[in-house]
N, C-alpha and C. Protein backbone atom coordinates (compact mmCIF):
# COMPACT_ATOMS: atom_id res chain seq x y z
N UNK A 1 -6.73 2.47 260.35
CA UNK A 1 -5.53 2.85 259.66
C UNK A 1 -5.86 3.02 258.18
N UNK A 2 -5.35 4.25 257.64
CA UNK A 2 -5.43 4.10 255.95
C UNK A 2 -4.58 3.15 255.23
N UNK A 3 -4.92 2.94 254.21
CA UNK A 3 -4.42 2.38 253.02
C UNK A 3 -2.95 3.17 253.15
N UNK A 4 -2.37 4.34 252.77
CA UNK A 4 -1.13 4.58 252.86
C UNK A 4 -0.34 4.40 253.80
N UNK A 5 -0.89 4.29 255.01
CA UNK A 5 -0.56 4.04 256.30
C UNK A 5 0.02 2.73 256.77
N UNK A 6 -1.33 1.67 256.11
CA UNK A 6 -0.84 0.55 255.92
C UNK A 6 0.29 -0.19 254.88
N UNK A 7 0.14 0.35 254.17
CA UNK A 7 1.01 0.20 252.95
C UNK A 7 2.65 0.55 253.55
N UNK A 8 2.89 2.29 254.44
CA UNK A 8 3.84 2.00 254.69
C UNK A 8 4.70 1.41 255.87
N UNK A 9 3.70 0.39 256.34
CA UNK A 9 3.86 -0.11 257.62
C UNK A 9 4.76 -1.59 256.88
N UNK A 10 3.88 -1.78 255.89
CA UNK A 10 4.48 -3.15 254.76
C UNK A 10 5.71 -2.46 254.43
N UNK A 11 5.98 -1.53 253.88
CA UNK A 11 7.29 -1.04 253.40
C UNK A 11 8.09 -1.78 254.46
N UNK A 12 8.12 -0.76 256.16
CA UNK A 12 8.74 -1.16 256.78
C UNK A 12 9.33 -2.00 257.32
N UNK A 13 8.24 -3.09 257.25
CA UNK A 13 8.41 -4.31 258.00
C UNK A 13 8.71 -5.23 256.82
N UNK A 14 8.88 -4.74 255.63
CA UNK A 14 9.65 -5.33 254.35
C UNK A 14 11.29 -5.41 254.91
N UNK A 15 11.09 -4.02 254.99
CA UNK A 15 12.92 -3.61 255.10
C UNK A 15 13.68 -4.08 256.16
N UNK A 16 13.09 -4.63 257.17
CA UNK A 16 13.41 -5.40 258.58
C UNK A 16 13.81 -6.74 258.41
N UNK A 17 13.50 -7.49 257.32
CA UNK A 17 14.71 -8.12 256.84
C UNK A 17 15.51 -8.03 256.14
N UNK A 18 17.23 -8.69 256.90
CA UNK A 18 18.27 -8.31 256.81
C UNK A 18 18.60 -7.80 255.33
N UNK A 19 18.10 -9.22 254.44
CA UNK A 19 19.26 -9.11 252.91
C UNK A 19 18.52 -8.24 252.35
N UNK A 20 17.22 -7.48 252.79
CA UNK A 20 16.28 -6.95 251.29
C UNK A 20 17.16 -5.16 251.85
N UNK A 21 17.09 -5.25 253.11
CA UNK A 21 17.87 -4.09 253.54
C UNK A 21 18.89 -3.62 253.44
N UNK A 22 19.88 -4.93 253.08
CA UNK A 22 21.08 -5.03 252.69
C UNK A 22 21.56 -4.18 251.07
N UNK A 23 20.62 -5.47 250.52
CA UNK A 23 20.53 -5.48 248.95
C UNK A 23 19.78 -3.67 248.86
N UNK A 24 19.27 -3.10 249.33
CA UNK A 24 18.54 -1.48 249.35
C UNK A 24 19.74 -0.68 249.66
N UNK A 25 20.64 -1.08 250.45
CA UNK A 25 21.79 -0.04 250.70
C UNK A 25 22.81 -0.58 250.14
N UNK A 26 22.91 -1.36 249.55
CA UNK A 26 24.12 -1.29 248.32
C UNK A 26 23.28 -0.94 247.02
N UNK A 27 22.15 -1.11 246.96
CA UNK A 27 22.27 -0.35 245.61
C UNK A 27 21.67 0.88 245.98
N UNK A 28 21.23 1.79 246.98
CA UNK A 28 21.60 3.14 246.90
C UNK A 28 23.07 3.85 246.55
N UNK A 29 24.48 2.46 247.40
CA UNK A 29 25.35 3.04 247.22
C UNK A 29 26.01 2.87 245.84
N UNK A 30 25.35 2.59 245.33
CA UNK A 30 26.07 2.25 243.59
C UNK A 30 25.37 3.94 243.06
N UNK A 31 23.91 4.12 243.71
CA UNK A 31 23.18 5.59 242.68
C UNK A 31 23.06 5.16 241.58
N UNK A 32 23.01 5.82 240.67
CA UNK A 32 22.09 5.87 239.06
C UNK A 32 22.73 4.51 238.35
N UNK A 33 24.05 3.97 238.56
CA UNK A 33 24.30 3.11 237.69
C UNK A 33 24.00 2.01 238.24
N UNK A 34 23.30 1.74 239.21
CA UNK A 34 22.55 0.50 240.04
C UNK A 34 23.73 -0.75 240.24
N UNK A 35 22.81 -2.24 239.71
CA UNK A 35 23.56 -3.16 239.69
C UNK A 35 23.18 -4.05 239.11
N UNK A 36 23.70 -5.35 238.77
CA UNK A 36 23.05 -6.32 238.54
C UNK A 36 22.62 -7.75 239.50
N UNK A 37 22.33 -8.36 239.46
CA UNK A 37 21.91 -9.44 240.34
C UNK A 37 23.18 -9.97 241.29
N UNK A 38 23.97 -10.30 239.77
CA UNK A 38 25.16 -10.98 239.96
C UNK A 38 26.10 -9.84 240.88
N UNK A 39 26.27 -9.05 240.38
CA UNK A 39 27.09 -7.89 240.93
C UNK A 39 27.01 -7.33 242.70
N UNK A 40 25.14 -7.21 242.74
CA UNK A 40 24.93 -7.31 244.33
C UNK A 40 25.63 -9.21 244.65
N UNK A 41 25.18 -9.95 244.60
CA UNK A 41 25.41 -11.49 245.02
C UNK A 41 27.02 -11.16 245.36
N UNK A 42 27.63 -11.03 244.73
CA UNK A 42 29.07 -10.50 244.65
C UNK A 42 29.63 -9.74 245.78
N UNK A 43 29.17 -8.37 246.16
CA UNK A 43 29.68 -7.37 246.84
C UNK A 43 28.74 -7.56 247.88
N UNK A 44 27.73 -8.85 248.53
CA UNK A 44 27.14 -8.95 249.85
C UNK A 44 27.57 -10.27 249.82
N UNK A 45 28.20 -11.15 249.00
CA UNK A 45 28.72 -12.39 249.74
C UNK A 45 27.09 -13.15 250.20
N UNK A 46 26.08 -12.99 249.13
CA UNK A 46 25.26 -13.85 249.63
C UNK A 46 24.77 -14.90 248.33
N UNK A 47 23.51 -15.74 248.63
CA UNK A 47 22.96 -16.66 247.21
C UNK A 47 22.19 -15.80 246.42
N UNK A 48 22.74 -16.46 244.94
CA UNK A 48 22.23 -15.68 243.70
C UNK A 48 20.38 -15.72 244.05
N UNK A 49 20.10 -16.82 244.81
CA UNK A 49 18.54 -16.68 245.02
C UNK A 49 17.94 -15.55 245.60
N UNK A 50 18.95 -15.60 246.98
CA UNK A 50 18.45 -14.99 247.79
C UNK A 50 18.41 -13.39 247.56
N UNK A 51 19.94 -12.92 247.06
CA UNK A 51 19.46 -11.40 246.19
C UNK A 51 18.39 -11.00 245.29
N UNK A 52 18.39 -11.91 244.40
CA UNK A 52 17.23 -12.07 243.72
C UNK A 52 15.44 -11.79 244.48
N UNK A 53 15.63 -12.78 245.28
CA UNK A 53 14.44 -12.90 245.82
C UNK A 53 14.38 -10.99 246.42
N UNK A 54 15.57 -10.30 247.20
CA UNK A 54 15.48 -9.63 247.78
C UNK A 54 14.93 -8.04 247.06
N UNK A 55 15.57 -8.38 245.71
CA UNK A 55 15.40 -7.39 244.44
C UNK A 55 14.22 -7.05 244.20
N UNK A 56 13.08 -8.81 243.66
CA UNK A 56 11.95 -8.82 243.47
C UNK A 56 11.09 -7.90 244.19
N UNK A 57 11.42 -8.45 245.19
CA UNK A 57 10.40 -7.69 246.74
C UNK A 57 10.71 -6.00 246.68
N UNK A 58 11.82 -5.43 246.53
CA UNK A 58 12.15 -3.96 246.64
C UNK A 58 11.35 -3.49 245.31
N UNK A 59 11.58 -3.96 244.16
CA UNK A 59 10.49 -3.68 243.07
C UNK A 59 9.10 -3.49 243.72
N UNK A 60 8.47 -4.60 244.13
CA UNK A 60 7.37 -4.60 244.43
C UNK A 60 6.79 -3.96 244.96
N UNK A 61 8.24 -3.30 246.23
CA UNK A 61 7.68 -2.15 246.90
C UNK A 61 7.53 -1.21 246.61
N UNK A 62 8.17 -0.95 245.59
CA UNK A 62 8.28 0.54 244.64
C UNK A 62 9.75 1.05 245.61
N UNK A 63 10.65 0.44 245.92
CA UNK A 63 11.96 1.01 246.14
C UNK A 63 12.93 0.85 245.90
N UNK A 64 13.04 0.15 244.10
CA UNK A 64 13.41 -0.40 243.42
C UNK A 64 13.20 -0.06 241.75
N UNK A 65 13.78 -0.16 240.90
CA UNK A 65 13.25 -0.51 239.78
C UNK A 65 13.98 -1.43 238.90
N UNK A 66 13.67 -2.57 238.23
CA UNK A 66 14.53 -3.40 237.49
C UNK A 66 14.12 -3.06 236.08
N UNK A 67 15.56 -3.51 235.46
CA UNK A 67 14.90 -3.25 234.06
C UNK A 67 14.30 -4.75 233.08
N UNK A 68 14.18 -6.02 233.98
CA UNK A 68 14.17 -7.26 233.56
C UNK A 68 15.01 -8.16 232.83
N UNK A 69 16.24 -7.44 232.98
CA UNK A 69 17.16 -8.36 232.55
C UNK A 69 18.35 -8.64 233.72
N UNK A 70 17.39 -8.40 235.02
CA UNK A 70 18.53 -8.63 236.31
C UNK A 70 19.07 -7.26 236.81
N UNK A 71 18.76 -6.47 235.96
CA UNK A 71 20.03 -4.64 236.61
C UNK A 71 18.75 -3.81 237.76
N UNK A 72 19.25 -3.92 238.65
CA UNK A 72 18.04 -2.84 239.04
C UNK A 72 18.95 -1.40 240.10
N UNK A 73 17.99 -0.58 240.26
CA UNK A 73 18.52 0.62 241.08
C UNK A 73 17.59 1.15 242.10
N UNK A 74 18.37 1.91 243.46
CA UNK A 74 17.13 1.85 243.90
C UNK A 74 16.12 2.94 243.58
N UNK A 75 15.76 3.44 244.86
CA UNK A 75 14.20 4.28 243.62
C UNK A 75 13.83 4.58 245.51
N UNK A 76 14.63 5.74 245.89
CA UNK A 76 14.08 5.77 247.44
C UNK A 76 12.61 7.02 247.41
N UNK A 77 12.41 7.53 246.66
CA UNK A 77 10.99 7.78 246.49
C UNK A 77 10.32 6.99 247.03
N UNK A 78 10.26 6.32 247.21
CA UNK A 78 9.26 5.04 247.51
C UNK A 78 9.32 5.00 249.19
N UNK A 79 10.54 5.24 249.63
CA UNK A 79 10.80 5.38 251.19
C UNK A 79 10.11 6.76 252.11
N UNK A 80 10.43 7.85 250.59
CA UNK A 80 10.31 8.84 250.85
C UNK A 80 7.95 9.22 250.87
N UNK A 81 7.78 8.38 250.30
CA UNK A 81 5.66 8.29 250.15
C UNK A 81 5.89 7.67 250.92
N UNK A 82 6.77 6.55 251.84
CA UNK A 82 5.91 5.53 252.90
C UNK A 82 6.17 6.77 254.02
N UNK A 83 7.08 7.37 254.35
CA UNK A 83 7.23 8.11 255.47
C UNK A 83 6.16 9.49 255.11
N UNK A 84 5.85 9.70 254.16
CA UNK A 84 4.80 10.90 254.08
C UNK A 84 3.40 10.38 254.54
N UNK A 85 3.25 8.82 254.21
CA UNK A 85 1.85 8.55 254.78
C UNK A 85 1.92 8.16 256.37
N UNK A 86 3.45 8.03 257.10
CA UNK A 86 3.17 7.75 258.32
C UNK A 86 2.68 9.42 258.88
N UNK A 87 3.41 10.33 258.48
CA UNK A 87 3.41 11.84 258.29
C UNK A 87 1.85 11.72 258.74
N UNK A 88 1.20 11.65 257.62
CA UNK A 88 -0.15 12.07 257.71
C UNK A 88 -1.27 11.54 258.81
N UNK A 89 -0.40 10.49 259.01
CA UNK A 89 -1.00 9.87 260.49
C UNK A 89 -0.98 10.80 261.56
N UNK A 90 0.02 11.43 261.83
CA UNK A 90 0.03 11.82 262.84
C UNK A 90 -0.79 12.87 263.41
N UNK A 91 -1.31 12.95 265.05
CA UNK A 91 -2.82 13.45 265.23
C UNK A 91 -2.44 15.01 264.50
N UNK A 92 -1.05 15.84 264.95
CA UNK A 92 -0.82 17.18 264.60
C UNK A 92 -1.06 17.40 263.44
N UNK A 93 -0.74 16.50 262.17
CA UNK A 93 -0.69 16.86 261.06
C UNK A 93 -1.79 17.78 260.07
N UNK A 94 -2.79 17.36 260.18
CA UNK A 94 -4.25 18.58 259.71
C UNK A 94 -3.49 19.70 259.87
N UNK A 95 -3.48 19.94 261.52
CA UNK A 95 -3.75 21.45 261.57
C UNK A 95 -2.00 22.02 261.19
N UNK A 96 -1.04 21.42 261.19
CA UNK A 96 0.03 21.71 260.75
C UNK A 96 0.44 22.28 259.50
N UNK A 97 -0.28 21.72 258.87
CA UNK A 97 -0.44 22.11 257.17
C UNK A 97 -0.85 23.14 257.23
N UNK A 98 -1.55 24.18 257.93
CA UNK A 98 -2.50 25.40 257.68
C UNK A 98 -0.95 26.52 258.71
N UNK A 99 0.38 26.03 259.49
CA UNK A 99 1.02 26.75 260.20
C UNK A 99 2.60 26.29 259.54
N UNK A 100 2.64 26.77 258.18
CA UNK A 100 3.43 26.23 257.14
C UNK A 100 5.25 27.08 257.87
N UNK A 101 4.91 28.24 258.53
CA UNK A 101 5.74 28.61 259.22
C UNK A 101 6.19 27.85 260.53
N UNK A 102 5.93 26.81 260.75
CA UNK A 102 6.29 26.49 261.91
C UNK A 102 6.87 24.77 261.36
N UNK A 103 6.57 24.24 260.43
CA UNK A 103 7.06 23.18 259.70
C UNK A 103 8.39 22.95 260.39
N UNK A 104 8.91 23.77 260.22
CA UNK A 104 10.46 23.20 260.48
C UNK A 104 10.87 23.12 261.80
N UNK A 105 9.69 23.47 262.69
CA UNK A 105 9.85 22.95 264.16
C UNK A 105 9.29 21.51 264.81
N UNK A 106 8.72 20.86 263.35
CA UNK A 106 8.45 19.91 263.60
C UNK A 106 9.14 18.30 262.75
N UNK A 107 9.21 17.06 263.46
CA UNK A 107 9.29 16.20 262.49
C UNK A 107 8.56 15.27 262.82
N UNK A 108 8.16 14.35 261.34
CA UNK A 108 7.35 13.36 262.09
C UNK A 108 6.34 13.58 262.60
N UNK A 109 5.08 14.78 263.01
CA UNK A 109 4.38 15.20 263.69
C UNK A 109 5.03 15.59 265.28
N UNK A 110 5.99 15.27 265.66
CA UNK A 110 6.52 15.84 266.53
C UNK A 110 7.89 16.89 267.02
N UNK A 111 6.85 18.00 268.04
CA UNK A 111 7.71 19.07 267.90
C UNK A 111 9.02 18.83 268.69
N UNK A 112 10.11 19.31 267.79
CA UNK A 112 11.43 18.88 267.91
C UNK A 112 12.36 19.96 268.43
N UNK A 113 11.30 21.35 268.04
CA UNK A 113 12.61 22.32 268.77
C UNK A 113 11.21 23.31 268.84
N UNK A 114 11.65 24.47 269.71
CA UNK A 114 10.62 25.47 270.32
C UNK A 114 11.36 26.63 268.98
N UNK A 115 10.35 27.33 268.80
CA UNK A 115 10.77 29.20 267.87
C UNK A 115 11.84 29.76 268.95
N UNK A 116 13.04 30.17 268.25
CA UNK A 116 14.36 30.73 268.92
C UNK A 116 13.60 32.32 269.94
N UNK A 117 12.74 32.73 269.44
CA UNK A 117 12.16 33.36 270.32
C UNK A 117 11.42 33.99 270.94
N UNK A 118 10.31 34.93 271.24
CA UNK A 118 9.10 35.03 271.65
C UNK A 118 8.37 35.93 271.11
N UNK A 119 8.70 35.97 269.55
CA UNK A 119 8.21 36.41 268.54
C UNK A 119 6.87 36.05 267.98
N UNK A 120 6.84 36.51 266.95
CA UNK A 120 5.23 35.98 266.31
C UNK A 120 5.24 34.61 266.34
N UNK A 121 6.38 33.84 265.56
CA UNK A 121 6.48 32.29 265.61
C UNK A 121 5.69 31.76 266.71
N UNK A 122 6.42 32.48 268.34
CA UNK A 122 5.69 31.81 269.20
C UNK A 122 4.49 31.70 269.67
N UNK A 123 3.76 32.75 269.29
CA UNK A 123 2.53 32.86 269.64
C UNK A 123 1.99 32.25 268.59
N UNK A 124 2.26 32.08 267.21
CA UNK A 124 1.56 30.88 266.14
C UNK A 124 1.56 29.72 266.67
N UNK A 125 2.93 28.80 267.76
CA UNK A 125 3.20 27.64 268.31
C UNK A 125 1.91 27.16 268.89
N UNK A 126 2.17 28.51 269.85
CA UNK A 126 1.15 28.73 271.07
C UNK A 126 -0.95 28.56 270.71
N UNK A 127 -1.05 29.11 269.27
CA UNK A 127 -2.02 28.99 268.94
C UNK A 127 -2.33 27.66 267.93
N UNK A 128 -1.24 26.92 267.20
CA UNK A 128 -1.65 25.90 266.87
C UNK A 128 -1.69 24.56 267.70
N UNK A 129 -1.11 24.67 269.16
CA UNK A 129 -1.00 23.89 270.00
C UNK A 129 -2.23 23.56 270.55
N UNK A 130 -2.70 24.97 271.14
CA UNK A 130 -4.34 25.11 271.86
C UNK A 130 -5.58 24.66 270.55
N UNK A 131 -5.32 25.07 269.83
CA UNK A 131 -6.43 24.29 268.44
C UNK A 131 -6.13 22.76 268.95
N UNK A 132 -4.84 22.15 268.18
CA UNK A 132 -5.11 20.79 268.48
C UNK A 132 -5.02 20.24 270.17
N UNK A 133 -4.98 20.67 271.22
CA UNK A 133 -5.56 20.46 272.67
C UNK A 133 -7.13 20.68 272.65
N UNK A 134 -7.45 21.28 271.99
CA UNK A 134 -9.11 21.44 271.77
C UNK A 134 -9.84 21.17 273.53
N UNK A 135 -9.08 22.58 273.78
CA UNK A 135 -9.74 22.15 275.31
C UNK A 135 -11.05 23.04 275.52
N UNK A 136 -12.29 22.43 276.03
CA UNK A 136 -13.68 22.85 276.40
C UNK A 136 -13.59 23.07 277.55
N UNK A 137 -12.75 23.19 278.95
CA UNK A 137 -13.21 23.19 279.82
C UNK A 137 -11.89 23.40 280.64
N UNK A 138 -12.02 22.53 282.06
CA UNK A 138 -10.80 22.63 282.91
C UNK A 138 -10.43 21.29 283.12
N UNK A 139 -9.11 21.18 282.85
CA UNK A 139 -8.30 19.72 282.98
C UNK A 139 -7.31 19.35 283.98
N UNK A 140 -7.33 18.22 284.36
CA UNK A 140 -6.11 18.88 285.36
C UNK A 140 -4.62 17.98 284.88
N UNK A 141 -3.65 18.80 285.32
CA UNK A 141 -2.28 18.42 285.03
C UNK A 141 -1.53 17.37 284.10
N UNK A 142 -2.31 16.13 284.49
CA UNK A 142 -1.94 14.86 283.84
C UNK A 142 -2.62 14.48 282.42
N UNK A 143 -4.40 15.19 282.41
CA UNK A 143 -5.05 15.13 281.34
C UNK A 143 -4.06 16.14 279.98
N UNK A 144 -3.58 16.99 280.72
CA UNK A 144 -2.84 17.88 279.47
C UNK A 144 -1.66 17.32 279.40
N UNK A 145 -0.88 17.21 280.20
CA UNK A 145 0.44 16.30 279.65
C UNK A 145 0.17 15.40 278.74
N UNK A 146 -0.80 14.09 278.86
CA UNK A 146 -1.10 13.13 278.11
C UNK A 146 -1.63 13.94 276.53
N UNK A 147 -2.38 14.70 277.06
CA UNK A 147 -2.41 15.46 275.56
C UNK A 147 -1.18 15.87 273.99
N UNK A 148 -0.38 16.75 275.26
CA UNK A 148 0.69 17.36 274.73
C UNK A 148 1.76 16.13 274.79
N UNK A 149 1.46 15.36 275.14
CA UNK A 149 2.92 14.33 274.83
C UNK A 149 2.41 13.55 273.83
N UNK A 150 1.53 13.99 273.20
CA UNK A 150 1.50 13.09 271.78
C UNK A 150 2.06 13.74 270.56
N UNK A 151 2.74 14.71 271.05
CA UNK A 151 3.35 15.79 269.83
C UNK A 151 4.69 16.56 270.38
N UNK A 152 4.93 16.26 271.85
CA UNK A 152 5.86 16.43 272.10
C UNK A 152 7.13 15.80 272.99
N UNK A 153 7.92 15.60 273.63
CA UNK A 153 8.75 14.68 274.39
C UNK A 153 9.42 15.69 275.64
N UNK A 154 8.52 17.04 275.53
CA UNK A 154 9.48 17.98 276.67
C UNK A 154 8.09 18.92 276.86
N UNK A 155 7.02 17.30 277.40
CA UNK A 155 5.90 18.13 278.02
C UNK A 155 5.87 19.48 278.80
N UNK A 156 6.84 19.88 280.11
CA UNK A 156 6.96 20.70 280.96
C UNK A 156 7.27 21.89 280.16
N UNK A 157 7.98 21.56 279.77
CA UNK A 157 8.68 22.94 278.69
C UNK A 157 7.44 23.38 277.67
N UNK A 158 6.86 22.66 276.70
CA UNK A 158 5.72 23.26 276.15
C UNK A 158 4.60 23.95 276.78
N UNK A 159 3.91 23.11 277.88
CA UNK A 159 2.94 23.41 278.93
C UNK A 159 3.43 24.62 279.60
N UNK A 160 4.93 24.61 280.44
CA UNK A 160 5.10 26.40 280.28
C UNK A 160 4.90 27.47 279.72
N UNK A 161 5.35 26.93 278.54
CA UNK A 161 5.45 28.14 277.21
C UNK A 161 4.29 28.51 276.81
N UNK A 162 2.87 27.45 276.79
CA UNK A 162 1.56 27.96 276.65
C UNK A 162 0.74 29.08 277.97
N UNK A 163 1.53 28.35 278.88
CA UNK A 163 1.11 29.17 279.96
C UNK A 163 1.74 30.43 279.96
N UNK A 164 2.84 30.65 279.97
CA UNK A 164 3.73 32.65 280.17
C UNK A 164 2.98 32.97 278.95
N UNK A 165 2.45 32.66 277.62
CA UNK A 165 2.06 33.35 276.85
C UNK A 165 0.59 33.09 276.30
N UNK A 166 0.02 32.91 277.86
CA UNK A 166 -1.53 32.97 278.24
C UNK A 166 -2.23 32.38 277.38
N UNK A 167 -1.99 31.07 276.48
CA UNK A 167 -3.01 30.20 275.65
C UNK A 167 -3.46 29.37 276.57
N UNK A 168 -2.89 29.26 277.72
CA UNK A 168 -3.50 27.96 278.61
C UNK A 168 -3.19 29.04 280.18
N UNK A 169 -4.15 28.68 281.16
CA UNK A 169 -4.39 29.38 282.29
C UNK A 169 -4.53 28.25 283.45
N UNK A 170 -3.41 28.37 284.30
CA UNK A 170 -3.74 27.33 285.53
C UNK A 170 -4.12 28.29 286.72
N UNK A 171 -4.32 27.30 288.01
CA UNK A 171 -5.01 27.26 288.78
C UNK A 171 -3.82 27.53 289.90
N UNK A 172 -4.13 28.44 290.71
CA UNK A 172 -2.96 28.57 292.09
C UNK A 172 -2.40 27.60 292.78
N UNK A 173 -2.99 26.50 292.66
CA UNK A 173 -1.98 25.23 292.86
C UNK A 173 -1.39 24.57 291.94
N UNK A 174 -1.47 25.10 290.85
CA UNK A 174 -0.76 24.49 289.75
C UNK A 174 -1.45 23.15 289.34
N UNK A 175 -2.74 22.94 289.68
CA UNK A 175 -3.40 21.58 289.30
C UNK A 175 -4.02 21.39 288.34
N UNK A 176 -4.78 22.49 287.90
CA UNK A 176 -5.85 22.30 286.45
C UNK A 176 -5.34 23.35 285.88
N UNK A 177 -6.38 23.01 284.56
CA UNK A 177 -5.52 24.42 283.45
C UNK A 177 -7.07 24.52 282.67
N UNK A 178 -6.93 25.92 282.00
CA UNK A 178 -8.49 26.04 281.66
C UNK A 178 -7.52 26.53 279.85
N UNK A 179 -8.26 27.35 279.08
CA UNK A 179 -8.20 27.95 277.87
C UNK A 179 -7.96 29.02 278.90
N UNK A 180 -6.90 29.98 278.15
CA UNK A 180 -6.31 31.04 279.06
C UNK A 180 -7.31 32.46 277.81
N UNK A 181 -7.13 31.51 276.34
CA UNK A 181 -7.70 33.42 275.29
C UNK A 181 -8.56 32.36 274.68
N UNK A 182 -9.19 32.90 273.59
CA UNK A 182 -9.94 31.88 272.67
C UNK A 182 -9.30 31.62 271.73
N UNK A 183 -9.03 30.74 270.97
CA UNK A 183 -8.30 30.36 269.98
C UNK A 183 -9.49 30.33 268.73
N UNK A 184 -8.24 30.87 268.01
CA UNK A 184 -9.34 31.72 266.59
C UNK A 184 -9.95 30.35 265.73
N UNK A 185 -11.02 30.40 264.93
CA UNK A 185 -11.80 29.33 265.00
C UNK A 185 -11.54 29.29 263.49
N UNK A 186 -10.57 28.43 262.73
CA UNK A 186 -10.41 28.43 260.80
C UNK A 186 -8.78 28.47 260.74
N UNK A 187 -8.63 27.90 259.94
CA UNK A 187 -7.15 28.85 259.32
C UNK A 187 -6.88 29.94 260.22
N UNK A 188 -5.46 30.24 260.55
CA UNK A 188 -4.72 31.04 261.16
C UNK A 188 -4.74 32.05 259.87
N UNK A 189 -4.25 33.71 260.52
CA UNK A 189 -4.30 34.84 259.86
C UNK A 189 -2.86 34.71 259.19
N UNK A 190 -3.01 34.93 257.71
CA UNK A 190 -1.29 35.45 257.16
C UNK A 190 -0.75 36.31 258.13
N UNK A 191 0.48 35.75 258.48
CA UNK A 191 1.46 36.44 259.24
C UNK A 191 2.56 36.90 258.45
């Protein structure tokens, strides 16, 4: 695991307790004019410690900022780099960056909706899919599902869609699947 990776795994498992999560969404809901110690303690009905304590820690995380005299605000930037380094975790992500048109079919590294229709989009899908399947050979059925379900949740439906538009080629029983074209070897062509 990287360093950002790890880091925003700490974010997370920061925010998984109750009051620091608490104390993070009331002072998002205050925005720019934040709060003060006293003021959160106040409007969560909890101990002046325990906000406190909860404040410290959101600073620390960088999802926070105090000004040291008790006022702080939050600062969700900080939410917003831990979820970019889980981002970068994910196996799709490399080659995603190079299919900047297709971004918005994805979240999280996983694809969330198919191209409305069987346009260029799809055949870019179709070709950044088969890059990261990086298939050498013939697989059968379950080896590619397990593949494709690390980027997607509607295996059948993708594994179709590579197949009618010949990036992936099965077998008359529907058991193995080979590379149906060659998939271009660098960066995809400006489309």
């Amino acid at each position: 695991m990287s360093i950002q990776a790890a880091r925003a795994a700490d974010v997370l498992t920061q925010l998984s307790a109750e009051v620091r999560l608490l104390t993070l969404a009331e002072l998002v809901r205050r925005g720019r004019d934040g709060a003060s110690v006293g003021e959160l303690r106040y409007a969560m009905d909890l101990p002046l410690a325990k906000v406190g304590d909860a404040c410290a820690r959101l600073v620390a995380l960088g999802l926070a900022t105090g000004s040291g005299n008790g006022f702080y605000r939050a600062r969700l930037e900080g939410l917003r780099e831990a979820a970019a380094a889980v981002d970068r975790q994910q196996p799709i992500a490399a080659l995603l960056a190079e299919y900047p048109q297709l971004r918005g079919n994805f979240s999280h590294g996983r694809l969330t909706s198919m191209p409305p229709t069987l346009g260029e989009r799809y055949g870019l899908l179709g070709e950044l899919l088969m890059r990261f399947l990086a298939l050498d050979g013939l697989y059968d059925e379950d080896e590619i599902n397990r593949r494709l379900a690390e980027v997607t949740g509607d295996v059948a439906a993708v594994r179709r869609m590579l197949v009618d538009t010949g990036w992936l080629e099965r077998d008359r029983a529907g058991t193995t699947y080979g590379p149906g074209r060659a998939v271009p070897q660098g960066a995809p062509a400006a489309r």
